[in-house]
Every structure is written in C-alpha cells, then in structure tokens.
Protein backbone atom coordinates (compact mmCIF):
# COMPACT_ATOMS: atom_id res chain seq x y z
CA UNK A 1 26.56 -17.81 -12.51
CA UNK A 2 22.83 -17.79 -11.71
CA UNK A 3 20.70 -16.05 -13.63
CA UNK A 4 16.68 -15.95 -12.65
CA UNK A 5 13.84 -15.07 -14.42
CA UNK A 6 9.81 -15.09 -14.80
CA UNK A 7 8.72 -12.46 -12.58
CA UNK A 8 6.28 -9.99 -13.20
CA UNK A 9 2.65 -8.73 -11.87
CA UNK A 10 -0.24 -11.51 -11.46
CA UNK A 11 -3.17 -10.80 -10.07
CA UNK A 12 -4.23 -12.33 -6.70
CA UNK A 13 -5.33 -16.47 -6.83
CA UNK A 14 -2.85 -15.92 -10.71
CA UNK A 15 0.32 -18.02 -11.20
CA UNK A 16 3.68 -17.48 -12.49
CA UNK A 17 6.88 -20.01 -12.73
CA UNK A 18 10.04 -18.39 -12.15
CA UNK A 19 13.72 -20.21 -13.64
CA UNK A 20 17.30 -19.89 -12.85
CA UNK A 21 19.61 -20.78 -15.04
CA UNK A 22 22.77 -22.39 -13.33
CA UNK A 23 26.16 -22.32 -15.29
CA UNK A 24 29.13 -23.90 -13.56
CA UNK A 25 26.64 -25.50 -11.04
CA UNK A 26 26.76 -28.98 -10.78
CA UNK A 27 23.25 -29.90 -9.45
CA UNK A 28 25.08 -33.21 -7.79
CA UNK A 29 26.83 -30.86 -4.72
CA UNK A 30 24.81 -28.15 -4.55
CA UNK A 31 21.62 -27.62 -3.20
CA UNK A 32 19.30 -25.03 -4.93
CA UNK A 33 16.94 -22.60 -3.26
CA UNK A 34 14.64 -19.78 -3.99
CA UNK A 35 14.59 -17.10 -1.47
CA UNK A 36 12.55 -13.83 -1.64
CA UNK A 37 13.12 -10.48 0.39
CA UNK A 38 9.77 -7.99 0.58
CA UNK A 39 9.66 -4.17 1.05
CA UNK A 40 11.23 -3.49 4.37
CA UNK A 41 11.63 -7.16 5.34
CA UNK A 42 14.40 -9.72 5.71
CA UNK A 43 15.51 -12.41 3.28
CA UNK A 44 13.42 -15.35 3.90
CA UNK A 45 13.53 -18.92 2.82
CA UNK A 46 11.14 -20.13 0.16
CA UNK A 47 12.06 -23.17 -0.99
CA UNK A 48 15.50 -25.83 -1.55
CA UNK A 49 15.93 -28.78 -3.62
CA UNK A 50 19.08 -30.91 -2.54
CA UNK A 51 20.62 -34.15 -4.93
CA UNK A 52 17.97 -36.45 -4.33
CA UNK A 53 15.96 -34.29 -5.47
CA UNK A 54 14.95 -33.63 -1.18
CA UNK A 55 12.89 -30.49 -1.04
CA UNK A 56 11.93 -28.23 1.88
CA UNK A 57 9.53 -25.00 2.21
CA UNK A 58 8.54 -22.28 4.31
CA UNK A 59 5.37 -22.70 5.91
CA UNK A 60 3.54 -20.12 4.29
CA UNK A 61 4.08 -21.51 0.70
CA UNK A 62 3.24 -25.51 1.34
CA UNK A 63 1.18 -26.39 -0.88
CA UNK A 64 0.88 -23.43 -3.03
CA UNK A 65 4.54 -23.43 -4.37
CA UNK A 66 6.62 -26.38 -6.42
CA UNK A 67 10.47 -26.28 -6.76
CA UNK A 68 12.05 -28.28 -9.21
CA UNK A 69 15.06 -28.78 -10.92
CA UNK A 70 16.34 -29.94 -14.91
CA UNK A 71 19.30 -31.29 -14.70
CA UNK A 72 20.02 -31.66 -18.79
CA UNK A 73 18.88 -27.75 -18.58
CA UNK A 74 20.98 -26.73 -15.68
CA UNK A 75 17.81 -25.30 -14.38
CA UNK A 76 15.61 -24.48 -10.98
CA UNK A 77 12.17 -23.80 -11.16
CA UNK A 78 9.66 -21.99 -9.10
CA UNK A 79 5.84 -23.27 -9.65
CA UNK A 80 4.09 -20.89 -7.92
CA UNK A 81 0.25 -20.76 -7.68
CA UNK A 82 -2.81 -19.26 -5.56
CA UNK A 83 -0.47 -15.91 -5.03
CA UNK A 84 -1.13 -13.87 -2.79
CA UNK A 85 -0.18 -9.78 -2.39
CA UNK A 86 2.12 -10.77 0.95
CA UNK A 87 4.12 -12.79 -1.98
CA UNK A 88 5.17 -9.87 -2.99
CA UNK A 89 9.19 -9.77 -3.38
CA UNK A 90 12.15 -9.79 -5.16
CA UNK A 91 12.96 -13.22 -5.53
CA UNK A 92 16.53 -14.97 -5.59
CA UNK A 93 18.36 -17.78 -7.11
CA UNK A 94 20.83 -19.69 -4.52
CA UNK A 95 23.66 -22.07 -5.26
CA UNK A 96 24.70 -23.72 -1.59
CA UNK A 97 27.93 -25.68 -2.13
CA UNK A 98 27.54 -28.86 0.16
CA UNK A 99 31.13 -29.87 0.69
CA UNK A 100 32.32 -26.24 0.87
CA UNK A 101 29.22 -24.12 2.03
CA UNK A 102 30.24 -21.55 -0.01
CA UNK A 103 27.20 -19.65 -0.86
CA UNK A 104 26.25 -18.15 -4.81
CA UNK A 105 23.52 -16.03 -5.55
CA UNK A 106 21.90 -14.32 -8.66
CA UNK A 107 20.06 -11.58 -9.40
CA UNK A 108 16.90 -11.16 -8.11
CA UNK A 109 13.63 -11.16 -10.42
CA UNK A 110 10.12 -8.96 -9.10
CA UNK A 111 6.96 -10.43 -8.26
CA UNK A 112 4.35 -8.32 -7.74
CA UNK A 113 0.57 -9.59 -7.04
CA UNK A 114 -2.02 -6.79 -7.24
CA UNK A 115 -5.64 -6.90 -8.44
C-alpha cells in the first residue's frame, strides 16, 4: 500500500516535500518513482530511485527536484524547489517490482503553484 502526501498550493519560486509511505514494499526489489499527471495531460515521469539508491529525472525537474528514500521509515520523498505553475499536478507514488514488473500505485496528492 502506498500512501502519498504533502501537497498543497505554493506560490511560484516556493517549495514543498511530498512522502509516500510504503507498507509491504521492500525498498531492496523495488524501485520507487514519483510521477505527476496535469489538467488534460498524460502521466509523466518525475523522478525513480532504484536499490542503490540510482536515481533518474525528467528533464524539466533536474536540478530543481530531489528524490529520496528512508529505508527504517519505509518512505520516498519528493524535495521539490523553485516551482513553477507548469508543476502543477496530481502527483503519484509508484512501487515497480524488479523481478516481477508488477506495477503499484497510490493515491495521488495536489500540487498547485499560483501567485
């Protein structure tokens, strides 16, 4: 079960950090990812962490957003900083099985960036 959290509305150049909270996810075959899907737009990538703690981002986060995982917690994080309104979206938690590629997913939290 994934269960994320932490949106809300920051204003433009603001910050937020969104969490999911993994149970029965065992960070050691699974790869994590944060995905987002905007108004009238596909589901796009944001951001993985794999065991190793290997990460990978879209393009049009670098530098602006951090993923990160607790393993004690059974937690992914989202850093996100310098938002912008086109980050906009309803972001999602994703579980990616590696031996299995079965595919979880939570429920999605809002973030909204508007002056």
């Amino acid at each position: 079960q994934l269960q994320a959290s932490g949106g809300g509305l920051v204003q433009p150049g603001g910050s937020l950090r969104l969490s999911c909270a993994a149970s029965g996810i065992y960070f050691n075959v699974y790869a994590m990812g944060w995905y987002r899907q905007a108004p009238g737009k596909q589901r796009e990538l944001v951001a993985t962490i794999k065991p190793g703690d290997v990460t990978n981002y879209a393009d049009s986060v670098k530098g602006r957003f951090t993923i990160s995982r607790d393993i004690a917690k059974n937690t992914v994080y989202l850093q996100m900083s310098s938002l912008k309104p086109e980050d906009t979206a309803v972001y999602s938690c994703n579980a990616h099985n590696l031996p299995s590629a079965v595919n979880y997913w939570g429920k999605g939290t809002l973030v909204t960036v508007s002056s």
